[in-house]
C-alpha atoms as a PDB file:
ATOM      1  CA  UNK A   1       0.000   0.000   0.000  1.00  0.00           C
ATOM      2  CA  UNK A   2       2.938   2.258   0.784  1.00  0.00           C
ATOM      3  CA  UNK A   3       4.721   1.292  -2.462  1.00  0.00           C
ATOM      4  CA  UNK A   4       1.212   2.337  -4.757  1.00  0.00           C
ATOM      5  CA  UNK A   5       0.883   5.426  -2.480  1.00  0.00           C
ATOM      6  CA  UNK A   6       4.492   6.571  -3.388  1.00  0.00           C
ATOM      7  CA  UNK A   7       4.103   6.182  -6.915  1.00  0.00           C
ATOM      8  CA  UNK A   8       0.827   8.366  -7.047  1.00  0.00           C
ATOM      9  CA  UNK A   9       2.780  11.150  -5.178  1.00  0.00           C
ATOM     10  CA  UNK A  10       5.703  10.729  -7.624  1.00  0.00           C
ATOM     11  CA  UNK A  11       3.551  10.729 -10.953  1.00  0.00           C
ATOM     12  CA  UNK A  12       1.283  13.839  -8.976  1.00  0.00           C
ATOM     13  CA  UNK A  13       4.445  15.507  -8.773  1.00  0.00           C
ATOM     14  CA  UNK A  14       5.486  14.840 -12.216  1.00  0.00           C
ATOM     15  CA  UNK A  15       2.522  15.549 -13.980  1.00  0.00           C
ATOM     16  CA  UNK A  16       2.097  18.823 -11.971  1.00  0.00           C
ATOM     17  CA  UNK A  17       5.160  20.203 -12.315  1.00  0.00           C
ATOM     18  CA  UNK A  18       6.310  19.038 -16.188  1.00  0.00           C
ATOM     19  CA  UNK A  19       3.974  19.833 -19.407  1.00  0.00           C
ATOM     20  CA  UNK A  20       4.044  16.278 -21.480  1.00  0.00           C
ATOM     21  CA  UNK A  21       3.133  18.764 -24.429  1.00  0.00           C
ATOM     22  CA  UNK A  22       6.360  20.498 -23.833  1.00  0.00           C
ATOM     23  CA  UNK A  23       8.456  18.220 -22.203  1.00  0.00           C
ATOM     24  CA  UNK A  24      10.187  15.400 -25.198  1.00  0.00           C
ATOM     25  CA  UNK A  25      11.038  12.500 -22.178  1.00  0.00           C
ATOM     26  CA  UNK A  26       6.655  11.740 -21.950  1.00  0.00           C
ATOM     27  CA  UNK A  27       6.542   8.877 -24.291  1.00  0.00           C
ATOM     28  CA  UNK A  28       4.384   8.878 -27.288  1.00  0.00           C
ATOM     29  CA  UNK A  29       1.615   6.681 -28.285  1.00  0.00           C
ATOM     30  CA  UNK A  30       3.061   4.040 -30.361  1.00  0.00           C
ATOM     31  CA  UNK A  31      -0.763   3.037 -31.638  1.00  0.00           C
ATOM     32  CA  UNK A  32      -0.918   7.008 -33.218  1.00  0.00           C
ATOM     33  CA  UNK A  33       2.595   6.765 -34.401  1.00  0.00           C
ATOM     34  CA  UNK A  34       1.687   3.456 -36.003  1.00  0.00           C
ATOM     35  CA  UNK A  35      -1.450   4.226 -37.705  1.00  0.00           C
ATOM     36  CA  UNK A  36      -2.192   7.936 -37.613  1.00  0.00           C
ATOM     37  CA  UNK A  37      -5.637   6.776 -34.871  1.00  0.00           C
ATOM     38  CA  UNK A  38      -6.015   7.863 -31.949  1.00  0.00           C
ATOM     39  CA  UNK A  39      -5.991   5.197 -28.932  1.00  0.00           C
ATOM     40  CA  UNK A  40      -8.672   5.481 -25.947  1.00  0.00           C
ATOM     41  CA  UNK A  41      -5.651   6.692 -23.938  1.00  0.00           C
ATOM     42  CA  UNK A  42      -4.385   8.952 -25.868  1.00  0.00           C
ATOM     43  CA  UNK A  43      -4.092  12.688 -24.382  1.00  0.00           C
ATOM     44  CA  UNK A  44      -4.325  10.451 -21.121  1.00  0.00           C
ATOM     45  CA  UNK A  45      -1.316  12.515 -20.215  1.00  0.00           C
ATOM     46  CA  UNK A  46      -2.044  15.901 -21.117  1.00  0.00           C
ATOM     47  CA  UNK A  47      -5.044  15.418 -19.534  1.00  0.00           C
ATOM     48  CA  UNK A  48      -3.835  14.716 -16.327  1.00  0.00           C
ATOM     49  CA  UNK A  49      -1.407  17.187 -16.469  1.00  0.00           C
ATOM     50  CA  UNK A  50      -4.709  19.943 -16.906  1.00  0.00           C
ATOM     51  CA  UNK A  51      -6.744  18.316 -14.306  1.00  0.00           C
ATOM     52  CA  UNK A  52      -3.522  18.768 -11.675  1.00  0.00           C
ATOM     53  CA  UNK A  53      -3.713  22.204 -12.503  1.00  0.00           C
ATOM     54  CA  UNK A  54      -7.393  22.255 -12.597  1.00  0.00           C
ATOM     55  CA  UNK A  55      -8.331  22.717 -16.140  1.00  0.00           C
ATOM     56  CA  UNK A  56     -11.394  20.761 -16.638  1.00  0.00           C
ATOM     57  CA  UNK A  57     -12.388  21.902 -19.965  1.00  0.00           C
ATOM     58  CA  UNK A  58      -8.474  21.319 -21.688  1.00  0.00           C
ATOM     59  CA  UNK A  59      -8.776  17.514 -19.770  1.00  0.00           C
ATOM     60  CA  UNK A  60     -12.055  17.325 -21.210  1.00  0.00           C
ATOM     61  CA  UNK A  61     -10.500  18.258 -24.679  1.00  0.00           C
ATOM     62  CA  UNK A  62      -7.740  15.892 -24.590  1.00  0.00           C
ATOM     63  CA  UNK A  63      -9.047  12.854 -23.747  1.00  0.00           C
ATOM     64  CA  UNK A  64     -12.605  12.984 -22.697  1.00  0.00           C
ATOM     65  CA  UNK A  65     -12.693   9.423 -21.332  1.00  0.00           C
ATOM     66  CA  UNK A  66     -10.566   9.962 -18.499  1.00  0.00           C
ATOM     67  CA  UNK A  67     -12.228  12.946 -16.689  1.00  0.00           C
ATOM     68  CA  UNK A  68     -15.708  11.282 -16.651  1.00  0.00           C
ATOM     69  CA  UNK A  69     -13.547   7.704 -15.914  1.00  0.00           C
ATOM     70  CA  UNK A  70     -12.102   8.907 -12.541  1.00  0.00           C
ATOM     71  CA  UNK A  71     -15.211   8.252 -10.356  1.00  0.00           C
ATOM     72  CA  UNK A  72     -15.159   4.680 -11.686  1.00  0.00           C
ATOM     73  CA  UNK A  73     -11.472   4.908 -10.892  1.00  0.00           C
ATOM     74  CA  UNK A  74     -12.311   5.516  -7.403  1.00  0.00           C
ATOM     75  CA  UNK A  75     -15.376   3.267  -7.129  1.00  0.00           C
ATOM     76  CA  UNK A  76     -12.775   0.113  -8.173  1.00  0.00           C
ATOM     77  CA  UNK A  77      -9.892   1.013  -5.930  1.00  0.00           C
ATOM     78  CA  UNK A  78     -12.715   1.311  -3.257  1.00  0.00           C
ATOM     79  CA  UNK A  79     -13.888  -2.088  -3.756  1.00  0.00           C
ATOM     80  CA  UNK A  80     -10.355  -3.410  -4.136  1.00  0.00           C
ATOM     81  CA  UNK A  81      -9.835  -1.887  -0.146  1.00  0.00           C
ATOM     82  CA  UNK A  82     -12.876  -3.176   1.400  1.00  0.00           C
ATOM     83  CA  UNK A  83     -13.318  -6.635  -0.631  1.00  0.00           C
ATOM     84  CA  UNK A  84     -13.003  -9.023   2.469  1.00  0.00           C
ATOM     85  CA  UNK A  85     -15.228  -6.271   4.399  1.00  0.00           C
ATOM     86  CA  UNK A  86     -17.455  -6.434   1.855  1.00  0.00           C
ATOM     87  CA  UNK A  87     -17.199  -9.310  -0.771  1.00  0.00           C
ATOM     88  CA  UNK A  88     -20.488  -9.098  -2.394  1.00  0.00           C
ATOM     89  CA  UNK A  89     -20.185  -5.364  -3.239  1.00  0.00           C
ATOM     90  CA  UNK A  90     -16.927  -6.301  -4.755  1.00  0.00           C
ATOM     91  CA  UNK A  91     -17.935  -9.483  -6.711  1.00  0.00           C
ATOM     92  CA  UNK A  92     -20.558  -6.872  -8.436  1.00  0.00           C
ATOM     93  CA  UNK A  93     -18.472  -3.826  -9.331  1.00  0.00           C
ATOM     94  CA  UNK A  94     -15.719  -6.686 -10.546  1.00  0.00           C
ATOM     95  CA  UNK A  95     -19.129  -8.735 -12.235  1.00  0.00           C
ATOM     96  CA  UNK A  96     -18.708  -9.840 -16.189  1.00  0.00           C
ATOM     97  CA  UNK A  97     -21.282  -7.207 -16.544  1.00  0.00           C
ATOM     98  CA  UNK A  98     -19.515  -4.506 -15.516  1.00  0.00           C
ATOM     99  CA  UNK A  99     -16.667  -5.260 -16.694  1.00  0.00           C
ATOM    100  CA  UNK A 100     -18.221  -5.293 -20.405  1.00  0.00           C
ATOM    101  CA  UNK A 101     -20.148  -2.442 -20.080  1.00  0.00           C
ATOM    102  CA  UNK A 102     -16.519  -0.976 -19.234  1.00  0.00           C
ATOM    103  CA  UNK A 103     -14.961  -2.652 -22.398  1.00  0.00           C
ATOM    104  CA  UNK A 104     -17.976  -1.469 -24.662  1.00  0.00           C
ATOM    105  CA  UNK A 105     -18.027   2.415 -23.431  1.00  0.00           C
ATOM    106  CA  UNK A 106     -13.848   2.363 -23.753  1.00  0.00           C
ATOM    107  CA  UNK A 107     -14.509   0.583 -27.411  1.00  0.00           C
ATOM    108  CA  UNK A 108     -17.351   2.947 -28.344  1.00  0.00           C
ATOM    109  CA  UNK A 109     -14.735   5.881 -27.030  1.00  0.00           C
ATOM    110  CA  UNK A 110     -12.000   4.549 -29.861  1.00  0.00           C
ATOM    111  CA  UNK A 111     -14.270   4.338 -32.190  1.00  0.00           C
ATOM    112  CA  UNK A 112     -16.282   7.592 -31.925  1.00  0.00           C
ATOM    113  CA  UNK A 113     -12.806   9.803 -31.123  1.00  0.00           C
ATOM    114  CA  UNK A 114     -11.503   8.830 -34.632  1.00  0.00           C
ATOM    115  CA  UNK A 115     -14.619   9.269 -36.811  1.00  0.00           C
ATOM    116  CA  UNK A 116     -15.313  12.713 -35.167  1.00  0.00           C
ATOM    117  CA  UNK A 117     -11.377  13.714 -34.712  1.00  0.00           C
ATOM    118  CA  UNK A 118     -11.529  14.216 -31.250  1.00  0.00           C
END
């Protein structure tokens, strides 16, 4: 637990302080490099970078997916602390269900971000 806490402080402190539009050491997406597409991640980084600083509407603009992800985010690393406390609200947020619907809005988010260019 100590180990995944000091990596979120080190990648908050990262993101926050260096612009991966400006900076050349962020990697790049191999996928858009590859085919000219954009990934479901990509902007992931930029994005971050504007929410740290609290730019909603650039996040939003980068990659829109990963604003609007962030409170499922939260609701699985919830689950993932409380799962012996609480097993069957864990065996539903980790249900094949939910785990497609997941799949099919990140899918839908590929697929939609390249036909409209966003």
């Amino acid at each position: 637990m100590l180990a995944v806490a000091a990596v979120v402080v080190a990648g908050v402190v990262i993101y926050s302080t260096f612009d991966p539009s400006a900076s050349r050491w962020f990697p790049r997406c191999p996928f858009l490099m590859l085919t000219g597409l954009k990934c479901p991640g990509c902007g992931t980084q930029r994005a971050i970078h504007a929410l740290l600083h609290g730019d909603v509407l650039s996040a939003l603009r980068f990659n829109a997916l990963l604003p609007v992800s962030i409170p499922l985010l939260l609701l699985y690393g919830y689950a993932e602390l409380v799962r012996t406390r609480k097993p069957r609200f864990y065996n539903r947020v980790n249900s094949v269900t939910a785990i497609l619907a997941v799949l099919i809005v990140v899918i839908v988010w590929w697929i939609v971000r390249n036909i409209c260019g966003w």
